[in-house]
N, C-alpha and C. Protein backbone atom coordinates (compact mmCIF):
# COMPACT_ATOMS: atom_id res chain seq x y z
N UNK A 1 87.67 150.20 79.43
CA UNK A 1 89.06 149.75 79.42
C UNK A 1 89.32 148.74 80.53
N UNK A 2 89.23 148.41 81.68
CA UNK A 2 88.91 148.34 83.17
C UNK A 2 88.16 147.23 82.38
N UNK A 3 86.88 146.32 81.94
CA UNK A 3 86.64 145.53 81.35
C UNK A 3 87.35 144.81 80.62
N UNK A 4 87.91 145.36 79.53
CA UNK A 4 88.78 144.70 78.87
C UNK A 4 90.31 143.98 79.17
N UNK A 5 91.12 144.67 80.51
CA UNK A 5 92.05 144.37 81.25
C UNK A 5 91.36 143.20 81.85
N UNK A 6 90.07 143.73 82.39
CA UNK A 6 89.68 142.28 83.13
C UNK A 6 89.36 140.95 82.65
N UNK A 7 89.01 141.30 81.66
CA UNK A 7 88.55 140.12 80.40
C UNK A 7 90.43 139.30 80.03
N UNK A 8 91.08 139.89 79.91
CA UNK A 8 92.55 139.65 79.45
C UNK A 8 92.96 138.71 80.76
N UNK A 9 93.17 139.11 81.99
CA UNK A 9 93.41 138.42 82.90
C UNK A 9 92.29 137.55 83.01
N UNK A 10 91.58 137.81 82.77
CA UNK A 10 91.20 136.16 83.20
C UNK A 10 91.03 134.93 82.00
N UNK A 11 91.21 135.63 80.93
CA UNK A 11 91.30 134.54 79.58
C UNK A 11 93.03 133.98 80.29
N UNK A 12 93.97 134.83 80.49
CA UNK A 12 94.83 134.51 81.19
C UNK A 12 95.35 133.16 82.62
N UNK A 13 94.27 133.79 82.90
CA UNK A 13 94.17 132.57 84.12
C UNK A 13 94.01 131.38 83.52
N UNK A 14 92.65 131.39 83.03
CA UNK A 14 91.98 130.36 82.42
C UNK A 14 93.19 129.53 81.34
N UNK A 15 93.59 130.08 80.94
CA UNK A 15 94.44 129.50 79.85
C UNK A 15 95.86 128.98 80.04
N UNK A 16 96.11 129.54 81.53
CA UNK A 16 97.40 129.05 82.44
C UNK A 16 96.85 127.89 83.05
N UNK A 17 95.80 127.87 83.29
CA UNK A 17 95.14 126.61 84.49
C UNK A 17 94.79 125.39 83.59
N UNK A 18 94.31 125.90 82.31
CA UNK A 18 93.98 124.86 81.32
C UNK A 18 95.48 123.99 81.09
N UNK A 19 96.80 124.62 80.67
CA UNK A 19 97.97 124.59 80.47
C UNK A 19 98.58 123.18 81.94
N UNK A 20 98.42 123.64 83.15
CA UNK A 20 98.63 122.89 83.98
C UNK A 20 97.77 121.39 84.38
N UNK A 21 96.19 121.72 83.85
CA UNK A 21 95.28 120.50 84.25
C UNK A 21 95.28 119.90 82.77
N UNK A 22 96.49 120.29 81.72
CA UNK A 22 96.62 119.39 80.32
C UNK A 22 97.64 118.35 81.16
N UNK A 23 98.74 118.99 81.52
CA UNK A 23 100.06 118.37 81.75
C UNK A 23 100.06 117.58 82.97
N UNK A 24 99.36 117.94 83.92
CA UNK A 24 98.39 116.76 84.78
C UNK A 24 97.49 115.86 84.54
N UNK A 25 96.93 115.95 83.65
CA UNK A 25 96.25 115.15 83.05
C UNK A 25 97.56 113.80 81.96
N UNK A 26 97.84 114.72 81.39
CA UNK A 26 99.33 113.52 80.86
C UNK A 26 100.09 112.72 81.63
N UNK A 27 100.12 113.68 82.68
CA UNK A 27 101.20 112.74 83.86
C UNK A 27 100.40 111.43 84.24
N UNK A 28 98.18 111.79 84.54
CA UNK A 28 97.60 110.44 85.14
C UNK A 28 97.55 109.93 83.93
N UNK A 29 97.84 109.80 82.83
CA UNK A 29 98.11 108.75 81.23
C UNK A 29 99.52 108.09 81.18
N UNK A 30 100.32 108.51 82.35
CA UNK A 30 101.63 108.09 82.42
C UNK A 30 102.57 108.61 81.54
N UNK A 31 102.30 109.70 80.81
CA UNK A 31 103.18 110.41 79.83
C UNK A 31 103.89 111.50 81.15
N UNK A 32 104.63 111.05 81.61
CA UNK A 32 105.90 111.40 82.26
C UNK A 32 106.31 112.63 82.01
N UNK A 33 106.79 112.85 80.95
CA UNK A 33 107.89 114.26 80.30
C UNK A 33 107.52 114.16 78.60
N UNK A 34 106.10 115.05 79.21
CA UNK A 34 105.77 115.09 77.36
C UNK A 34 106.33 116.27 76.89
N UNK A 35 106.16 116.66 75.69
CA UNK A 35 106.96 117.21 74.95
C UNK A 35 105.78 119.00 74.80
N UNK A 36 106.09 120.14 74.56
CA UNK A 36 105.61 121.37 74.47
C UNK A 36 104.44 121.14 73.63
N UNK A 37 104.69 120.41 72.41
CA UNK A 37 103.28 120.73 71.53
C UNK A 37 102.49 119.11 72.04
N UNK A 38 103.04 118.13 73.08
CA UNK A 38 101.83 117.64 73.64
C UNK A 38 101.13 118.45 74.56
N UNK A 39 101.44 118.91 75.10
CA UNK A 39 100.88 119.84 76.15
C UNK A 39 100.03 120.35 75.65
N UNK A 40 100.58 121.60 74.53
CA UNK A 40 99.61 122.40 74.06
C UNK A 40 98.16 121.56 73.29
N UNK A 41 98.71 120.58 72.68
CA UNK A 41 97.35 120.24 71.97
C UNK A 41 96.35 119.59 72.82
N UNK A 42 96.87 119.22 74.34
CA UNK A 42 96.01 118.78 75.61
C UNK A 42 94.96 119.70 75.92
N UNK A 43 95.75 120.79 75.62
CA UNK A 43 95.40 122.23 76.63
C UNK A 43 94.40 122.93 75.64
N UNK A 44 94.48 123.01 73.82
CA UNK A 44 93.80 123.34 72.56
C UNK A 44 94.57 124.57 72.47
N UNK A 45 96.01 124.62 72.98
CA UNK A 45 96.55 126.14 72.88
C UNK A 45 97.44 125.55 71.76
N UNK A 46 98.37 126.92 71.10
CA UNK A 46 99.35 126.20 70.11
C UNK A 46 100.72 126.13 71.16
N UNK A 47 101.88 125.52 70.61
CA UNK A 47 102.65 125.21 71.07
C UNK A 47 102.99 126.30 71.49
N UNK A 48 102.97 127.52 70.33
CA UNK A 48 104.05 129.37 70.96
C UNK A 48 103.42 129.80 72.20
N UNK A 49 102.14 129.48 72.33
CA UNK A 49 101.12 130.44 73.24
C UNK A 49 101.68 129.71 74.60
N UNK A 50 102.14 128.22 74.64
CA UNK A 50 102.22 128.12 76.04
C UNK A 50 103.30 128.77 77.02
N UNK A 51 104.23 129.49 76.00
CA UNK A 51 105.06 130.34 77.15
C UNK A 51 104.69 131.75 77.25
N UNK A 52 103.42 132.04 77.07
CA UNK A 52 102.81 133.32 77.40
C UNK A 52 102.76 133.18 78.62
N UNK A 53 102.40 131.94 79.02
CA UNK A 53 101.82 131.88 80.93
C UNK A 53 103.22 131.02 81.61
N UNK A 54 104.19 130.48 81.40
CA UNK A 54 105.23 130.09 81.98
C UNK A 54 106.43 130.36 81.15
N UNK A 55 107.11 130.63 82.10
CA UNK A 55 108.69 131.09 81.60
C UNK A 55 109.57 130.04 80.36
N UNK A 56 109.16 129.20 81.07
CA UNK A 56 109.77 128.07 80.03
C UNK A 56 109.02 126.52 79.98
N UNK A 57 109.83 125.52 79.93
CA UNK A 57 109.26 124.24 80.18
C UNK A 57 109.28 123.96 81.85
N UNK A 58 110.89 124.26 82.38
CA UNK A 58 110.94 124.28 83.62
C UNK A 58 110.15 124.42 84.70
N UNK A 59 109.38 125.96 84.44
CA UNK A 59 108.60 126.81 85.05
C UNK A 59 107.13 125.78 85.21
N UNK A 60 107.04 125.84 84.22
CA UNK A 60 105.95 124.98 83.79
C UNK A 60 105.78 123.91 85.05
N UNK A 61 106.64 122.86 84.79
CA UNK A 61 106.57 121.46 85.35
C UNK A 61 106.61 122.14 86.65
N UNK A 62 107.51 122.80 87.31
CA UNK A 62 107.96 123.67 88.75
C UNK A 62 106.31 123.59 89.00
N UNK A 63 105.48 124.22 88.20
CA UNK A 63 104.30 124.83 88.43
C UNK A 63 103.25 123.62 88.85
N UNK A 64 103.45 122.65 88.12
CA UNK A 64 102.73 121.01 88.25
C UNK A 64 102.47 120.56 89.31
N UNK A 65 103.80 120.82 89.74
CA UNK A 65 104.44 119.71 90.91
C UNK A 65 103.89 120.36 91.84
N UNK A 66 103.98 122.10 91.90
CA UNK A 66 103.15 122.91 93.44
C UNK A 66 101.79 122.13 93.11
N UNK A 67 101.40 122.05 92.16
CA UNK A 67 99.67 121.92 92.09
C UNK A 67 99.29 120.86 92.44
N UNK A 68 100.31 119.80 92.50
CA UNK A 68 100.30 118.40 93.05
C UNK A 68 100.02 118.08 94.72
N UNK A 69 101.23 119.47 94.93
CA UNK A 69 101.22 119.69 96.32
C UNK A 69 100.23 120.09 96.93
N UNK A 70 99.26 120.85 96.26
CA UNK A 70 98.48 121.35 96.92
C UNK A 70 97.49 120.53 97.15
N UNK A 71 97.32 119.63 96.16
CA UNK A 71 96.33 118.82 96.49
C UNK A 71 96.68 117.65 97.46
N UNK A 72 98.12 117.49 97.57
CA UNK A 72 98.55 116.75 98.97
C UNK A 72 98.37 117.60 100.66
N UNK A 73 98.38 118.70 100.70
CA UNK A 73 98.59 119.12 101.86
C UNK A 73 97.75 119.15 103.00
N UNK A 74 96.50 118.94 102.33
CA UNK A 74 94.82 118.29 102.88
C UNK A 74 95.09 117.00 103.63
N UNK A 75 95.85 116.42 103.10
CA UNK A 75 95.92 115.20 103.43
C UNK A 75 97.00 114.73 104.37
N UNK A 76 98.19 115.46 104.38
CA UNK A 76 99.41 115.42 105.13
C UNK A 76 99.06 114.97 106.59
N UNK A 77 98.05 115.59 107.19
CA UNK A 77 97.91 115.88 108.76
C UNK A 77 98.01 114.27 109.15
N UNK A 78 98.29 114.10 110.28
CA UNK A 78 98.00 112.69 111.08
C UNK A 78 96.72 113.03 112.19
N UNK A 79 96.52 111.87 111.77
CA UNK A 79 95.15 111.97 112.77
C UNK A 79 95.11 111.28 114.30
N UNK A 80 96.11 110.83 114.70
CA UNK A 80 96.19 110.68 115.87
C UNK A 80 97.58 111.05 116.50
N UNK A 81 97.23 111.20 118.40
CA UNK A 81 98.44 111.41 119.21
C UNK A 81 99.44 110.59 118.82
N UNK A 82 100.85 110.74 119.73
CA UNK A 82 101.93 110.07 119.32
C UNK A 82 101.61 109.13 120.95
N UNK A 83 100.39 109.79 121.96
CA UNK A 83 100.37 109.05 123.27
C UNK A 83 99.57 107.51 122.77
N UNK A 84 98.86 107.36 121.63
CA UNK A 84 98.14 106.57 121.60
C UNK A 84 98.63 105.09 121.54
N UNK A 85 97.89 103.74 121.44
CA UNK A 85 98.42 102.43 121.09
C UNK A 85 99.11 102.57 119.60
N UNK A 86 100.45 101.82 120.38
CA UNK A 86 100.63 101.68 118.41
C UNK A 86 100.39 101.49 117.60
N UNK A 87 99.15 100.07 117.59
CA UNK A 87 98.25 99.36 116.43
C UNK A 87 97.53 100.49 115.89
N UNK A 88 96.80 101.53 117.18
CA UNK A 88 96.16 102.76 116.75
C UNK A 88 97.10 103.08 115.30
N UNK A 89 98.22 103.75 116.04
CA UNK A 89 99.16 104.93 115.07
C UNK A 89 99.73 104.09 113.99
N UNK A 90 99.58 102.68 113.76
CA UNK A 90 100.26 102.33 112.59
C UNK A 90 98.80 102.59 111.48
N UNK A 91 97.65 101.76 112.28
CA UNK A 91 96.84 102.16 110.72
C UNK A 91 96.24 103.29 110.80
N UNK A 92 96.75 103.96 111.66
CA UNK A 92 96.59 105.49 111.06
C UNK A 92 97.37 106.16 110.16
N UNK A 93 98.61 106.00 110.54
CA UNK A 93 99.68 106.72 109.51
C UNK A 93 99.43 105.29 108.32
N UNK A 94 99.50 104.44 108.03
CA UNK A 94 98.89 103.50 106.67
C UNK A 94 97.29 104.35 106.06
N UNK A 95 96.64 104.21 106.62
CA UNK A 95 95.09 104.69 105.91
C UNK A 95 95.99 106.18 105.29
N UNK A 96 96.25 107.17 105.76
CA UNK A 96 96.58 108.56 105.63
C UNK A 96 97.56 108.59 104.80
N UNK A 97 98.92 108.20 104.49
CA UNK A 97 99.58 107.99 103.53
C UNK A 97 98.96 107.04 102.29
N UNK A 98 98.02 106.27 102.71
CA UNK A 98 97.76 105.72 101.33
C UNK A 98 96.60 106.32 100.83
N UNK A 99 95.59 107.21 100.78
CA UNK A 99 94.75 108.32 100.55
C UNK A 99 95.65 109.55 100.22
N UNK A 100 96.79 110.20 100.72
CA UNK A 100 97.52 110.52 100.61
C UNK A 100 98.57 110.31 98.65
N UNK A 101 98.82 109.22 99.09
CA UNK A 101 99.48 108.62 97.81
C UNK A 101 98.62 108.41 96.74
N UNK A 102 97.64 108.29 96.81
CA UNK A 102 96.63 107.49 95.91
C UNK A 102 95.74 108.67 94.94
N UNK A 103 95.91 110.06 95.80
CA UNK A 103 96.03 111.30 95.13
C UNK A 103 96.42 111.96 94.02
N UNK A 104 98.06 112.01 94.63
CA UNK A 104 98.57 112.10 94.29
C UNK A 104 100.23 111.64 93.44
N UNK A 105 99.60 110.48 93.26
CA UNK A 105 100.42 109.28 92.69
C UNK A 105 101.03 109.84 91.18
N UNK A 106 99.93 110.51 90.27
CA UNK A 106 100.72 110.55 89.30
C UNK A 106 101.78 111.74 88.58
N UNK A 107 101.61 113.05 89.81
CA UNK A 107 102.16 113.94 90.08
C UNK A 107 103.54 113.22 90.81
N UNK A 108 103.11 112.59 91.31
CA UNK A 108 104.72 112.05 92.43
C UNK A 108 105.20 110.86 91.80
N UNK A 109 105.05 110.64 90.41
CA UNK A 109 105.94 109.32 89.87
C UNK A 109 106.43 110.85 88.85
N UNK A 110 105.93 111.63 87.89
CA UNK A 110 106.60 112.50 87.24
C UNK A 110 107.33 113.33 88.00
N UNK A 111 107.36 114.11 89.19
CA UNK A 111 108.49 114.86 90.29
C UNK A 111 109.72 113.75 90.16
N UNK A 112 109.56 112.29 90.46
CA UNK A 112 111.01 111.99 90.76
C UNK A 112 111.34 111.36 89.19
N UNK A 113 110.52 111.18 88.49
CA UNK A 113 111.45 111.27 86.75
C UNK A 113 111.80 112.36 86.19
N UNK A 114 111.30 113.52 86.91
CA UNK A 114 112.19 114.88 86.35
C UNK A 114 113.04 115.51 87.34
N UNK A 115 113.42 114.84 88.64
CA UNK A 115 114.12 115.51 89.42
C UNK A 115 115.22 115.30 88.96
N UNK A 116 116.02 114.75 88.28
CA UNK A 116 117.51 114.39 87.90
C UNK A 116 118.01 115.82 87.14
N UNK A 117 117.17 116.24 86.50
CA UNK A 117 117.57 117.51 85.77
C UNK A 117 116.81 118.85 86.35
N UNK A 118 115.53 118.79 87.19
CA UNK A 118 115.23 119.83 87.60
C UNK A 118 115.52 120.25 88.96
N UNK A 119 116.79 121.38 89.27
CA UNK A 119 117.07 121.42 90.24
C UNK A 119 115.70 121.60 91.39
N UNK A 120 115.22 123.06 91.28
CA UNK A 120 113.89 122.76 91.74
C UNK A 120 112.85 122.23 92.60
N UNK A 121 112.53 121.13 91.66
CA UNK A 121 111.58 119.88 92.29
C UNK A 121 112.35 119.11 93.00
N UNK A 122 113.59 118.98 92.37
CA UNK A 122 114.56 117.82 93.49
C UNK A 122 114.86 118.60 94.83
N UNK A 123 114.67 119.72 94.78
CA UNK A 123 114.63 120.05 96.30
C UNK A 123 113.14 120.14 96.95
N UNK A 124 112.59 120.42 95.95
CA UNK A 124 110.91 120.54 96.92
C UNK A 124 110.97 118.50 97.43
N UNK A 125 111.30 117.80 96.19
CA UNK A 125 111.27 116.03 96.64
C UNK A 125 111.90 116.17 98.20
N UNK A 126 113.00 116.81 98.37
CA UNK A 126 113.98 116.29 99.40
C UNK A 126 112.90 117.04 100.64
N UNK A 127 112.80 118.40 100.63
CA UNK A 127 111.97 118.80 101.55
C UNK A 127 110.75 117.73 102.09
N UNK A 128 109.91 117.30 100.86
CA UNK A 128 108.98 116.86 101.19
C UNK A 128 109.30 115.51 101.75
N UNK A 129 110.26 114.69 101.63
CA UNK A 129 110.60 113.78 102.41
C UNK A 129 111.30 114.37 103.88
N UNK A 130 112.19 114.78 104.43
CA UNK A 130 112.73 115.37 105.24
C UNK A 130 111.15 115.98 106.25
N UNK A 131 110.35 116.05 105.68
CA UNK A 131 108.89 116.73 106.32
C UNK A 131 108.54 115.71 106.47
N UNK A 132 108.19 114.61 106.05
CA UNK A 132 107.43 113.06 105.65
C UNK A 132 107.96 112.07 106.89
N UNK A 133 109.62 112.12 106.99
CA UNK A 133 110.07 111.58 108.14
C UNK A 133 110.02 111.85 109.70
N UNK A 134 110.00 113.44 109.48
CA UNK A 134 110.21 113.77 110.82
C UNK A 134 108.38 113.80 111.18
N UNK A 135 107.58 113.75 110.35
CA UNK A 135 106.00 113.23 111.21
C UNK A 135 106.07 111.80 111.80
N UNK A 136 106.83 110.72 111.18
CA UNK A 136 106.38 109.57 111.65
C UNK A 136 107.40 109.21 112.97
N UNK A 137 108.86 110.45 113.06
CA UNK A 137 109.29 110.24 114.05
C UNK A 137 108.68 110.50 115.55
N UNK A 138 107.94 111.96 114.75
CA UNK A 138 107.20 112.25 116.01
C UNK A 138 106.11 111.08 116.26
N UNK A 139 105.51 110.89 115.80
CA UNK A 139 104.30 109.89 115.95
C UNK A 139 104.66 108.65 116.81
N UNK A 140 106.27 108.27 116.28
CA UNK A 140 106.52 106.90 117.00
C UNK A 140 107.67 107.30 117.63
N UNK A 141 107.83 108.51 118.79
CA UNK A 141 108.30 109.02 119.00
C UNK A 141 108.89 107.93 120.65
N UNK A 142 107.50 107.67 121.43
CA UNK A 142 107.70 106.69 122.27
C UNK A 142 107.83 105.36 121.92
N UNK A 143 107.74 105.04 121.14
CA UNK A 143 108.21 103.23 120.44
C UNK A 143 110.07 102.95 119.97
N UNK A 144 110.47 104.82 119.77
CA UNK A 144 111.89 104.43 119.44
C UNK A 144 112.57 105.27 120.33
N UNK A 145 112.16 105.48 121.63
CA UNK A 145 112.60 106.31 122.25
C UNK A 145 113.75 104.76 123.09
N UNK A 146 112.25 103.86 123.47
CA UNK A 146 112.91 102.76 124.45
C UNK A 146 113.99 101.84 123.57
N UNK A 147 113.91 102.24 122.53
CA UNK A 147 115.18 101.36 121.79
C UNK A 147 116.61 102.14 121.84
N UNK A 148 117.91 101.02 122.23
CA UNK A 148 119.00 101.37 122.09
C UNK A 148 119.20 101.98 121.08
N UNK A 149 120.79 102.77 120.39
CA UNK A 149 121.22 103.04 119.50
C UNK A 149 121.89 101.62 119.25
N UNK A 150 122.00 101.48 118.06
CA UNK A 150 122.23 101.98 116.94
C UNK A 150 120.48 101.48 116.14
N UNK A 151 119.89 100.67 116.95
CA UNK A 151 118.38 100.07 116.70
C UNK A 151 117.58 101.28 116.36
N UNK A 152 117.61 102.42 117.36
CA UNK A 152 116.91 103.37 117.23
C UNK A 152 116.60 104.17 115.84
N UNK A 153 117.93 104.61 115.48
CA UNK A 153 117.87 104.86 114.33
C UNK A 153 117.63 104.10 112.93
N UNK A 154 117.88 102.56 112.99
CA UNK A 154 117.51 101.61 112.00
C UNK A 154 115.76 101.27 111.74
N UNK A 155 115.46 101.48 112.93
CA UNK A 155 113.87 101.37 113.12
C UNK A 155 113.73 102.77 112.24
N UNK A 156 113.69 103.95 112.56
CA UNK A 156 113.06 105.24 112.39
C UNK A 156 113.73 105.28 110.68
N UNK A 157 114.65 104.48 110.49
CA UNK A 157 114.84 104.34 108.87
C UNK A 157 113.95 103.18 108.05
N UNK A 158 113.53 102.52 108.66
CA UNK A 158 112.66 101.29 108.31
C UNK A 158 111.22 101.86 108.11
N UNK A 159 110.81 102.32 109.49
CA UNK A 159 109.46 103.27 109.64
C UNK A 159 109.18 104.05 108.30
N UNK A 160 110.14 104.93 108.00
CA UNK A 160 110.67 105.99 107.75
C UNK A 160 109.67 105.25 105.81
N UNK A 161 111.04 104.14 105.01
CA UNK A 161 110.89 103.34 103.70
C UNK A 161 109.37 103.16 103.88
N UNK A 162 109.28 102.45 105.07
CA UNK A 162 107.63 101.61 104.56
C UNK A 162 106.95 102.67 104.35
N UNK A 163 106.84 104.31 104.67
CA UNK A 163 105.51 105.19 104.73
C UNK A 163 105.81 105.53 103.47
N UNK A 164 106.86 105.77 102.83
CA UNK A 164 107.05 106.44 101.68
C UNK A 164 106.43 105.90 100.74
N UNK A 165 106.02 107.50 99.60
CA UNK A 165 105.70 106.75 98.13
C UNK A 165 106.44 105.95 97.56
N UNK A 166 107.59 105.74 97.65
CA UNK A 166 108.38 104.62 96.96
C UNK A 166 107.29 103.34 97.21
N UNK A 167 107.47 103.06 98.96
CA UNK A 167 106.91 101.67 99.05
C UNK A 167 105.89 101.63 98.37
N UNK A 168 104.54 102.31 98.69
CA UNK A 168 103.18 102.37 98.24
C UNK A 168 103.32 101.60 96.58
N UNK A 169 104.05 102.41 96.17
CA UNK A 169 104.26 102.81 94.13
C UNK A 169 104.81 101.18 94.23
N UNK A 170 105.85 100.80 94.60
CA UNK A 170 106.28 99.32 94.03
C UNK A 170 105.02 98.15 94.45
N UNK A 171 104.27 98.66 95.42
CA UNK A 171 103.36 97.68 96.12
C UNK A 171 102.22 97.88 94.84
N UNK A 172 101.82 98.89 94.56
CA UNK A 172 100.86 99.33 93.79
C UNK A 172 100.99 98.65 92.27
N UNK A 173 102.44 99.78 92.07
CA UNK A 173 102.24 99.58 90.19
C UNK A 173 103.06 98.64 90.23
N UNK A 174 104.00 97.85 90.54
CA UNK A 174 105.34 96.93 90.21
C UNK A 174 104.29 95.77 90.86
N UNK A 175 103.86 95.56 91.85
CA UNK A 175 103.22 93.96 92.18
C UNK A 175 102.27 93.79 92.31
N UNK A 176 101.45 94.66 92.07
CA UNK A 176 99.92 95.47 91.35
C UNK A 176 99.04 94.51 92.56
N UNK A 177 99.28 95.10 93.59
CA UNK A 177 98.20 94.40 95.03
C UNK A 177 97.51 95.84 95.01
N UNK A 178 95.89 95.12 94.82
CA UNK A 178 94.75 96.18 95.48
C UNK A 178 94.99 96.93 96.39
N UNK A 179 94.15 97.59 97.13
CA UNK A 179 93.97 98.61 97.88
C UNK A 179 94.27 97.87 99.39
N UNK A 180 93.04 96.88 99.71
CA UNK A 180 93.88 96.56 101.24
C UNK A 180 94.56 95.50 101.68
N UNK A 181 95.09 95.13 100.42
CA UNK A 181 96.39 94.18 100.16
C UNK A 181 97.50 95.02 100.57
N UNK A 182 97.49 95.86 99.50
CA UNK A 182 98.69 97.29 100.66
C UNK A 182 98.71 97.31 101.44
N UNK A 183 97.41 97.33 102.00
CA UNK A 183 96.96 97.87 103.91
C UNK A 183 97.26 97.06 104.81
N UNK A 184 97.31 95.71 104.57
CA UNK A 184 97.87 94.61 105.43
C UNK A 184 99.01 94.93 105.15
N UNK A 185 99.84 94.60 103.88
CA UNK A 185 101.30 94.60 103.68
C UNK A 185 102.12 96.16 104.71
N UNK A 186 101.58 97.05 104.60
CA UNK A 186 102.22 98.00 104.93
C UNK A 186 102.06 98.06 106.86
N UNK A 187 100.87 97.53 106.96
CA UNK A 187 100.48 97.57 108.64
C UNK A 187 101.21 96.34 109.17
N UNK A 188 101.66 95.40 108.17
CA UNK A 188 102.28 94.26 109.07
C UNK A 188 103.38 94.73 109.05
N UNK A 189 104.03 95.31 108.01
CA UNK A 189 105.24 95.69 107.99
C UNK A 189 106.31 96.65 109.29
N UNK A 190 105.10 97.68 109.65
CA UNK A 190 105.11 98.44 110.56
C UNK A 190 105.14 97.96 112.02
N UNK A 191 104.01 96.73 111.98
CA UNK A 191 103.78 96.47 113.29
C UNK A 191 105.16 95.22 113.79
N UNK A 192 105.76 94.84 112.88
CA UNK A 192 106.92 93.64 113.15
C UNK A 192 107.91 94.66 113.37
N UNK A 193 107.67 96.01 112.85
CA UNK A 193 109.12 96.95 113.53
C UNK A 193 108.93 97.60 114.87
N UNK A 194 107.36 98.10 114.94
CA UNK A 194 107.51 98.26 116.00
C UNK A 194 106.33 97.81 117.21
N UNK A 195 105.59 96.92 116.66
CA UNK A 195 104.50 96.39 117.72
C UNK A 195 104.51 95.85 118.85
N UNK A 196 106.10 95.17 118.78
CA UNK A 196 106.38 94.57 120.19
C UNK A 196 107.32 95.49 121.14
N UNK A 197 107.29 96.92 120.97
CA UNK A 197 107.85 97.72 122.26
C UNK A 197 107.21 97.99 122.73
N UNK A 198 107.72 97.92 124.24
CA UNK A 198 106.78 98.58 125.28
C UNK A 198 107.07 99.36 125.79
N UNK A 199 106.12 100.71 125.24
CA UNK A 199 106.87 102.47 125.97
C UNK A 199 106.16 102.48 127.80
N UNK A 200 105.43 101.97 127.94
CA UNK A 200 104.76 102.27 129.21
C UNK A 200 103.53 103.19 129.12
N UNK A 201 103.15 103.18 128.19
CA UNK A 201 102.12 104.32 128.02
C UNK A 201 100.69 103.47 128.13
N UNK A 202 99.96 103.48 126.92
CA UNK A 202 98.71 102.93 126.30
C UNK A 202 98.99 101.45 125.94
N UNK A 203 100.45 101.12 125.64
CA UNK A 203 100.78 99.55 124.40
C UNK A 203 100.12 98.99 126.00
């Protein structure tokens, strides 16, 4: 009996995981918000069977988007001090967000075409930005420290656009520049906001 429970859960697993690496797989085909019986016929399940393993469609996508995450969170870390040269910390935080993005790009263009209706993900989106900003504040923590207000905060909002997947995604898919066409675009971008302060440290 004890066999057969075990056999059940894991046809289970298997058939939940198949279910999620269908609908991930649609998202890197650019099918956005496919429909239940695309899924299923991705997955070789029928359309009824896919809410054996998720509550609904909701659940489902909810479920995507963690799996997206997870494969981002490897990547999140920064790899250098906030004491270091800035040229250091700009193409550091550039290389790391764009390995980063390049991941998980097609998980994070379907999160913000279904955040309008899924409460959800539109809060995991907001978290994960709100997390996204406050690393690069810390990082350029001494570059906007020596700037006045109201500068201070316009910089750390500037900083803030260029790291995001937004920028990456319009640089990428909208004006379709290679890999270190980005890397200049995004490191010059960075370094004209903040390359010419001088914290007293390393610059």
């Amino acid at each position: 009996m004890t066999e057969v429970i075990d056999g059940r859960r894991l046809r289970r697993a298997q058939n939940r995981s198949a279910v999620l690496d269908a609908l991930l797989g649609l998202f890197a085909d650019g099918v956005y918000d496919p429909s239940s019986a695309e899924i299923a016929e991705r997955a070789g399940l029928s359309p009824r069977s896919l809410f054996r393993y998720f509550d609904d469609i909701d659940d489902l996508h909810r479920a995507a988007v963690e799996a997206n995450l997870a494969l981002a969170r490897p990547l999140v870390a920064v790899t250098v001090d906030a004491a270091e040269p800035t040229d250091a910390k700009v193409r550091a935080i550039v290389d790391g967000r764009m390995r980063l993005y390049s991941t998980i790009a097609p998980g994070a263009r379907a999160a913000r075409i279904l955040a309008a209706r899924h409460k959800i993900i539109a809060t995991q989106l907001a978290q994960n930005r709100v997390f996204l900003r406050e690393q690069v504040a810390r990082l350029f923590a001494p570059e906007l420290s020596v700037m006045p207000e109201p500068s201070r905060s316009a910089a750390l909002s500037v900083v803030d656009v260029l790291c995001s997947f937004e920028s990456w995604d319009l640089l990428v898919a909208e004006q379709g520049l290679a890999a270190p066409a980005v890397n200049r675009a995004l490191v010059s971008g960075l370094t004209a906001v903040l390359g010419g302060v001088t914290t007293g440290g390393k610059n």
